[in-house]
Protein backbone atom coordinates (compact mmCIF):
# COMPACT_ATOMS: atom_id res chain seq x y z
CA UNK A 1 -12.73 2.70 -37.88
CA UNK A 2 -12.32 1.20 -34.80
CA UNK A 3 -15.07 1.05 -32.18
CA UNK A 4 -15.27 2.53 -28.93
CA UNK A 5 -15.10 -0.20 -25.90
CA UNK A 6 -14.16 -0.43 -22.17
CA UNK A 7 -10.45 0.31 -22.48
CA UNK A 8 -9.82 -2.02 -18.99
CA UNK A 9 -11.18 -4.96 -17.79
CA UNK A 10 -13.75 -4.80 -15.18
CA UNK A 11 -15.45 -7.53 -12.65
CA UNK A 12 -18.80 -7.62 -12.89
CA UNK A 13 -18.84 -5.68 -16.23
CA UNK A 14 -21.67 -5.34 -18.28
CA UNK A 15 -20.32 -6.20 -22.25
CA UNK A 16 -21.87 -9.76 -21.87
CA UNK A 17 -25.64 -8.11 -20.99
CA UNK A 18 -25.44 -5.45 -23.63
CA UNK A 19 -28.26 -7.14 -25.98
CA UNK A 20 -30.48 -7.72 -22.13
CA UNK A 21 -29.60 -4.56 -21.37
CA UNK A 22 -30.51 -3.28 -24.79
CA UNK A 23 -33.85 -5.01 -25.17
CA UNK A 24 -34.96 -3.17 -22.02
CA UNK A 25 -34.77 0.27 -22.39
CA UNK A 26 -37.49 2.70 -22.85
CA UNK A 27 -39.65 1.25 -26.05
CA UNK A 28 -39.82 4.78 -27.57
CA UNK A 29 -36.19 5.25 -26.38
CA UNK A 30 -34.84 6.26 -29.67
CA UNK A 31 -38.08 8.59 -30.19
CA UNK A 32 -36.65 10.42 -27.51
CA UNK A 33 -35.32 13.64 -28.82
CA UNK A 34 -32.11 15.21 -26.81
CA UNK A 35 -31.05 12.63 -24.23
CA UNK A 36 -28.70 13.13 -21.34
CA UNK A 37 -27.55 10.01 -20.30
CA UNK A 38 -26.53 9.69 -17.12
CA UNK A 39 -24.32 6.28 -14.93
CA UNK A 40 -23.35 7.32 -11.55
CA UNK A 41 -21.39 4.39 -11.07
CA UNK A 42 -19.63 3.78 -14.64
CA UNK A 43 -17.25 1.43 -13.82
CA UNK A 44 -15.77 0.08 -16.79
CA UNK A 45 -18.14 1.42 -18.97
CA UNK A 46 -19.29 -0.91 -21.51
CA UNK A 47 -22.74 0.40 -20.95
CA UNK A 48 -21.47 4.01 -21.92
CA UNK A 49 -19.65 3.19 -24.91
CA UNK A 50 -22.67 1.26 -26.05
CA UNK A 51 -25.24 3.46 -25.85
CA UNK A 52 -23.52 6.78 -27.12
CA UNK A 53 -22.78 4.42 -30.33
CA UNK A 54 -25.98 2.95 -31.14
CA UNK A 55 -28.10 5.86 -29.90
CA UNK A 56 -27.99 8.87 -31.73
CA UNK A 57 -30.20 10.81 -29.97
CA UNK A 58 -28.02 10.91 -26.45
CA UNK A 59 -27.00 14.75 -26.63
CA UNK A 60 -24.96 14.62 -23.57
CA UNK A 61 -23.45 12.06 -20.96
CA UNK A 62 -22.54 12.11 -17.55
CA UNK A 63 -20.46 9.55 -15.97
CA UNK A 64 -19.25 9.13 -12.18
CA UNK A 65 -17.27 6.86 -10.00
CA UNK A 66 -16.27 7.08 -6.24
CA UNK A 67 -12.92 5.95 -7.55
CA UNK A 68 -10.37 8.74 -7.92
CA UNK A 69 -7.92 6.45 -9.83
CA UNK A 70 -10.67 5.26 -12.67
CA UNK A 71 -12.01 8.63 -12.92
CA UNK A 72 -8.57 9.86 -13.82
CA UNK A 73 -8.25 7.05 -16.28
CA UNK A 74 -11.22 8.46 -18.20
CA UNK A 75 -10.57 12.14 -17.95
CA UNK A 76 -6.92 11.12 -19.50
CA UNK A 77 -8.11 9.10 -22.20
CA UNK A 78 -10.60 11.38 -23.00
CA UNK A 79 -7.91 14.36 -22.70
CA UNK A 80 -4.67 13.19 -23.64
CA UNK A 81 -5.16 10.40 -26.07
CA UNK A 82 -1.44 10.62 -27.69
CA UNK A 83 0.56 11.56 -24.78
CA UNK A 84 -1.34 8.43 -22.77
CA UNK A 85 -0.65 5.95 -25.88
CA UNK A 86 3.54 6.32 -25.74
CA UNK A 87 3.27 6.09 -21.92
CA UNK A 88 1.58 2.42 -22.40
CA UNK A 89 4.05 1.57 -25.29
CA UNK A 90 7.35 2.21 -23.24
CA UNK A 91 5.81 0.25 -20.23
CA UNK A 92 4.45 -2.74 -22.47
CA UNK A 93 8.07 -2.96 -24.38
CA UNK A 94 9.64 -2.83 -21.06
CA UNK A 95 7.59 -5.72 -19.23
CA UNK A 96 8.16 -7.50 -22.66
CA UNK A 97 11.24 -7.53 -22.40
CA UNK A 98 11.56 -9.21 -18.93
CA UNK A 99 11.52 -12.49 -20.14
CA UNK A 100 11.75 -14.44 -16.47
CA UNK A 101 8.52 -14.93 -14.60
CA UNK A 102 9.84 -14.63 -11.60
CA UNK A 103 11.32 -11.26 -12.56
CA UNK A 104 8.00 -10.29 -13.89
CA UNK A 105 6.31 -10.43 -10.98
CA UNK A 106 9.10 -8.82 -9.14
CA UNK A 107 8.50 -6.02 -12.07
CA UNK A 108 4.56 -5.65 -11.15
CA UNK A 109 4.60 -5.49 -7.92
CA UNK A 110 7.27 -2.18 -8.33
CA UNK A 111 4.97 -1.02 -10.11
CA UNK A 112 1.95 -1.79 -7.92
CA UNK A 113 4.24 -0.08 -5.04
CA UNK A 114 4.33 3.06 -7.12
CA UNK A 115 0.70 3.37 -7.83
CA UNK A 116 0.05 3.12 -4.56
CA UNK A 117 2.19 6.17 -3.90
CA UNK A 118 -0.54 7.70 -5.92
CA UNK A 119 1.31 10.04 -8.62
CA UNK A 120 0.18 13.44 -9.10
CA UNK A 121 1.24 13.23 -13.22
CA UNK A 122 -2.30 11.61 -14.38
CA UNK A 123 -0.41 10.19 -17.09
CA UNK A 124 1.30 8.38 -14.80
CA UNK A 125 -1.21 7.06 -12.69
CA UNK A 126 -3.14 5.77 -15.78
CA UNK A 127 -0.52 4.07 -17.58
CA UNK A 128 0.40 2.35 -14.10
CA UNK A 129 -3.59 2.09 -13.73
CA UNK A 130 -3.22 0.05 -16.93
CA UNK A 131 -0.58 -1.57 -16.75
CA UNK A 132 -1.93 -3.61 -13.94
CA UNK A 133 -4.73 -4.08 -14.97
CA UNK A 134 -3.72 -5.76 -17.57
CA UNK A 135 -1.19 -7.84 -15.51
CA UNK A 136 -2.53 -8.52 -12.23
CA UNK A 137 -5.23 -11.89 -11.10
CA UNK A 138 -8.34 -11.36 -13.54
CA UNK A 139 -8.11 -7.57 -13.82
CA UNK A 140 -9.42 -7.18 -10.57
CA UNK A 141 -9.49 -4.01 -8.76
CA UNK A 142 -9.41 -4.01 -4.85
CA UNK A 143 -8.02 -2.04 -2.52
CA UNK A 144 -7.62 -2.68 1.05
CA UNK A 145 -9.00 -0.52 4.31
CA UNK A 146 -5.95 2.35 3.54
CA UNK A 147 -7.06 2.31 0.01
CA UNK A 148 -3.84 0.67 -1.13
CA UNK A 149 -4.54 -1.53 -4.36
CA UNK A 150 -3.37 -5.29 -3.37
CA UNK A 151 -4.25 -7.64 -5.77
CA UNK A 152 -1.96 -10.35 -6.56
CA UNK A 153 0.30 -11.01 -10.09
CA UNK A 154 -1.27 -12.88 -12.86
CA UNK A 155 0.21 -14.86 -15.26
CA UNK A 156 0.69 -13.63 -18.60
CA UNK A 157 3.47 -13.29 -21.06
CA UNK A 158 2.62 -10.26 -23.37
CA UNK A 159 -0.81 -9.08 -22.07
CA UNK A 160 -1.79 -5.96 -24.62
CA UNK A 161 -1.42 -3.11 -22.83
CA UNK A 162 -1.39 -0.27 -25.14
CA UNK A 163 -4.15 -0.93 -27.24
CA UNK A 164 -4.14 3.03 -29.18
CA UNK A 165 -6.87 2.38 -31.34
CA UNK A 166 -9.30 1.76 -28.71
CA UNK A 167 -7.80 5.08 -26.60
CA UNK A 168 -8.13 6.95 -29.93
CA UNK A 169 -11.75 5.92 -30.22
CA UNK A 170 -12.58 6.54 -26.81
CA UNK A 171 -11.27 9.56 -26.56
CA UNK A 172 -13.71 10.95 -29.53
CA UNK A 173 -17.07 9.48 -28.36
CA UNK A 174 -16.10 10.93 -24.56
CA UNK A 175 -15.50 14.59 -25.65
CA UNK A 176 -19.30 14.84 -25.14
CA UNK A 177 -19.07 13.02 -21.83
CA UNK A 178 -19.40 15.16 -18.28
CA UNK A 179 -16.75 13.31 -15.90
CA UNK A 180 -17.47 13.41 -12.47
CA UNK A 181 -15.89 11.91 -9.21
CA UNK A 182 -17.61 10.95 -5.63
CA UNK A 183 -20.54 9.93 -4.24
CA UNK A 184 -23.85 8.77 -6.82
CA UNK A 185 -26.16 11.20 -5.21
CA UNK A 186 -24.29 14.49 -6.63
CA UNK A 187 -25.46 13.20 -10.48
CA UNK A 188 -29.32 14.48 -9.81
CA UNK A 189 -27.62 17.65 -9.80
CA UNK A 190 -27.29 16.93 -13.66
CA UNK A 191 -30.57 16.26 -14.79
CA UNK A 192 -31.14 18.51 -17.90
CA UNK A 193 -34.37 17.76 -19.94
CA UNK A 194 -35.08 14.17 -21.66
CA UNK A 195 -32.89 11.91 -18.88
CA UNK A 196 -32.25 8.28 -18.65
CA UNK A 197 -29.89 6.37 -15.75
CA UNK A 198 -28.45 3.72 -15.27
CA UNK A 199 -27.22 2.55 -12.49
CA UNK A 200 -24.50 -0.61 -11.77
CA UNK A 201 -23.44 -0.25 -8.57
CA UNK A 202 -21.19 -2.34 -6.47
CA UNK A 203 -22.95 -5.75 -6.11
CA UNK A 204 -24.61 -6.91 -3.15
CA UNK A 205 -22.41 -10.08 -2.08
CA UNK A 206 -24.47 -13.14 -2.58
CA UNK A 207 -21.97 -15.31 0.30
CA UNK A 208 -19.54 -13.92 3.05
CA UNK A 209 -16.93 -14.97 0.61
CA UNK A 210 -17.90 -13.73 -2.86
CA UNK A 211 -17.40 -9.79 -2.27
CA UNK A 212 -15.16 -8.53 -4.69
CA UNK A 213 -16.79 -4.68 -4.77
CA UNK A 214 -13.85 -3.15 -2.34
CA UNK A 215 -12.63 -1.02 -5.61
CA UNK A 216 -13.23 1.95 -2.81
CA UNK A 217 -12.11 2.29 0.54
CA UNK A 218 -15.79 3.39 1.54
CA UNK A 219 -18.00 0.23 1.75
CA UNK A 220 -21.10 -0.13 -0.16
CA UNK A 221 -23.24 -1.63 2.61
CA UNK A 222 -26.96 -2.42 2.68
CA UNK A 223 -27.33 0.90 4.12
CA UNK A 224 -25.61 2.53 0.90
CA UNK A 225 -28.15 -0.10 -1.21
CA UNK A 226 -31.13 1.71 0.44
CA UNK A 227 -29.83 4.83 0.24
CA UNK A 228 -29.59 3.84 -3.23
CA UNK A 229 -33.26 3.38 -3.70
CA UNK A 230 -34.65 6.22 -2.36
CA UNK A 231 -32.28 8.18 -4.87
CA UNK A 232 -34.21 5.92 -6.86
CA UNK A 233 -37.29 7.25 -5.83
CA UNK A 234 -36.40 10.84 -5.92
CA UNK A 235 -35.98 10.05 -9.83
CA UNK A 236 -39.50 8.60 -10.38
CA UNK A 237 -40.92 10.98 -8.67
CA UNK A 238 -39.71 13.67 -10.89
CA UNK A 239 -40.92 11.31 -13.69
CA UNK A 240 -37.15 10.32 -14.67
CA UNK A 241 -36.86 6.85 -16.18
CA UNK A 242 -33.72 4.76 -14.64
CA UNK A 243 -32.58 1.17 -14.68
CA UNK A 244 -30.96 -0.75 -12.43
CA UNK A 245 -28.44 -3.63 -12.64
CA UNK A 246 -27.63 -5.77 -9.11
CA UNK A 247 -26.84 -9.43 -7.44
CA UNK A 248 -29.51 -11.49 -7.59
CA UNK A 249 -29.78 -12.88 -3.65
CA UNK A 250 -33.11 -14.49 -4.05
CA UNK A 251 -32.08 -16.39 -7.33
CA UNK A 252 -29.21 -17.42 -5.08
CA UNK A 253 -30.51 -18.18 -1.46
CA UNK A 254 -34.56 -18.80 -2.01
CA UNK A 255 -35.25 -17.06 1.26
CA UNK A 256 -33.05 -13.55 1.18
CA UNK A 257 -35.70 -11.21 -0.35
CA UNK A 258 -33.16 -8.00 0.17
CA UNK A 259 -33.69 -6.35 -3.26
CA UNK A 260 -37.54 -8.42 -3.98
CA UNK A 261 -38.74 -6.28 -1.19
CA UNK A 262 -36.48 -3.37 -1.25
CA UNK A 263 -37.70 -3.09 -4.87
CA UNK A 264 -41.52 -4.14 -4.91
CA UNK A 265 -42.24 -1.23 -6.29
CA UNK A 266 -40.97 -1.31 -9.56
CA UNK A 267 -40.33 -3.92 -11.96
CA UNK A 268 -37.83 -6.50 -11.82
CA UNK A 269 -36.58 -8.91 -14.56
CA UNK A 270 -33.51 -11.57 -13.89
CA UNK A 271 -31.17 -12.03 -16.60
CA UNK A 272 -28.42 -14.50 -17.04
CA UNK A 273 -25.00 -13.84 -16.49
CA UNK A 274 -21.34 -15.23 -16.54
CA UNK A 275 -18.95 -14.87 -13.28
CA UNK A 276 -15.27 -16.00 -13.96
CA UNK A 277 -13.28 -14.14 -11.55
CA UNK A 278 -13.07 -17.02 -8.38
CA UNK A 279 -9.84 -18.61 -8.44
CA UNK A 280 -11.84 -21.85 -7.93
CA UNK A 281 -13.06 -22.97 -11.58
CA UNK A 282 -15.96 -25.03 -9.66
CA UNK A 283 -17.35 -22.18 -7.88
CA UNK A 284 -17.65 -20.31 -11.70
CA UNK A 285 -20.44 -19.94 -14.13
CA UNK A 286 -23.73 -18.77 -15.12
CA UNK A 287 -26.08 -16.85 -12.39
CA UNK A 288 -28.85 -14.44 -12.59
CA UNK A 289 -28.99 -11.16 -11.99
CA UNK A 290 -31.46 -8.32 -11.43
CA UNK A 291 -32.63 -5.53 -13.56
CA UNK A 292 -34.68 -2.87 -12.22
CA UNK A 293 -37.44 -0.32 -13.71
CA UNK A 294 -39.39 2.16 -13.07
CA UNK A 295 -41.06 2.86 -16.61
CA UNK A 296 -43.41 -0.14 -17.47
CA UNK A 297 -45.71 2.65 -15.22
CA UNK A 298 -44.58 5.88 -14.83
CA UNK A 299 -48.36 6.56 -13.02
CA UNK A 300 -47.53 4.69 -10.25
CA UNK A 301 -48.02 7.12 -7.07
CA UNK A 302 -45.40 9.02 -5.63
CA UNK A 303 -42.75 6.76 -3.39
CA UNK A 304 -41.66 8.07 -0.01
CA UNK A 305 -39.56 7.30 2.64
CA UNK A 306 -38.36 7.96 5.97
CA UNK A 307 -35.29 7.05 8.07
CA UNK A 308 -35.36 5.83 11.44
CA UNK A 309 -32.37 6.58 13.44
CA UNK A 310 -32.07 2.75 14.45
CA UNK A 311 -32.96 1.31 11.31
CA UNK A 312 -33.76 2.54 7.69
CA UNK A 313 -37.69 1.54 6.89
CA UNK A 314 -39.26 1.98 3.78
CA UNK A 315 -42.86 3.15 3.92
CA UNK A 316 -45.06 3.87 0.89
């Protein structure tokens, strides 16, 4: 039987750090009896359809993403598996059979037009969902200011595009998944019993030129980042284990200590990881990342914090 796995391709996702990921759970993780799981920004998921696979134990998931379009994708897979799969077979034999490459960019970019006249049919809006991002530069997902997706053609011949095994498989481990849309905070409404989180939000940019996390209109600033943290520290104080995936800036600059100090006090481990999505091959490769913990102590004291209305300032 096939396996469940990220049923689009994602920048920045997380199937390459699996085992890192893995290795640093909880050690009595799978002596944990009745998880929820919980990733407020879930992206494209490999995480999820990890975890539910090679934990047993997870009872329950919840899963949310600011984006209105991805969200969809997942509540259709999950809902209407069959009805999703001949969608993506008529558009894959039709872009098959435009054989000219001019022509088939002329054919995604109607396409791109139409999703961005946002269909009310969710079937429609994920096949077209799909469709490009199967076909457009390094499945990339950005959207511009109006929230109007804008990334360019990309060049391939008979991309798979309906892939119905994976749907199929998907769509069984994610009938025990709560789907959720909008901001990260609204998930610590969901904290039932035995809870674990992880959290991948959109990366920090380590240059003024390497920010490809506009997959929202809203902007994930350093203001969201700390906003993050404190939602972070809401969570430890209630004793709730969560890890935490982000850009590594100090691995990158030497001097920016954004997420060193915003972070002190937990623990942080750097992990290697691949970036291919920069058109220029030079500027490509391996970089470190962050991971952060809270549960090598769970007795540190409580965390607190207060906003200025200049500034935020942590304070402990």
């Amino acid at each position: 039987m096939t396996k469940a796995k990220p049923f689009i391709k994602w920048v920045g996702g997380k199937s390459q750090l699996i085992e890192q990921l893995e290795a640093l759970l909880p050690a009595d993780f799978d002596k944990r009896e009745d998880i929820t799981y919980i990733e407020p920004f879930v992206g494209g998921g490999a995480m999820l359809f990890h975890i539910l696979q090679a934990h047993k134990n997870i009872k329950h998931a919840v899963i949310n993403d600011i984006n209105p379009d991805l969200i969809t994708c997942y509540k259709t897979v999950r809902d209407s598996p069959d009805e999703l799969i001949r969608s993506l077979a008529s558009i894959q034999e039709d872009y098959y059979s435009v054989k000219d490459e001019e022509a088939k960019k002329e054919y995604y970019l109607r396409m791109r037009d139409r999703f961005n006249t946002k269909p009310a049919d969710p079937i429609e809006n994920t096949t077209l969902f799909f469709f490009l991002n199967r076909t457009c530069f390094n499945g990339l997902y950005r959207v511009n200011k109006s929230g109007k997706f804008n990334v360019p053609c990309g060049r391939y011949k008979r991309p798979l595009i309906c892939d119905a095994d994976t749907i199929h498989a998907d769509s069984r481990l994610l009938q025990r998944v709560t789907i959720l849309t909008g901001d990260f905070e609204q998930t610590f409404g969901y904290i039932d019993g035995n809870t674990f989180f992880y959290f991948d939000p959109p990366y920090r940019p380590l240059s003024d030129t390497s920010s490809f996390n506009d997959y929202a209109k809203e902007a994930f600033n350093d203001a969201a980042q700390i906003r993050l943290k404190h939602f972070c520290d809401r969570l430890h104080n209630k004793k709730i284990p969560f890890m935490l995936s982000n850009s590594d800036c100090l691995g990158k600059n030497g001097t920016d200590r954004f997420f060193d100090d915003l972070y002190e006090d937990y623990d942080i481990n750097r992990v290697w990881a691949s970036r291919s999505v920069n058109a220029d091959g030079a500027k490509r490769g391996k970089l470190t990342e962050i991971l952060v913990r809270n549960y090598t102590d769970m007795q540190r004291k409580n965390i607190t914090y207060q906003q200025n209305e200049k500034q935020l300032r942590l304070t402990v």
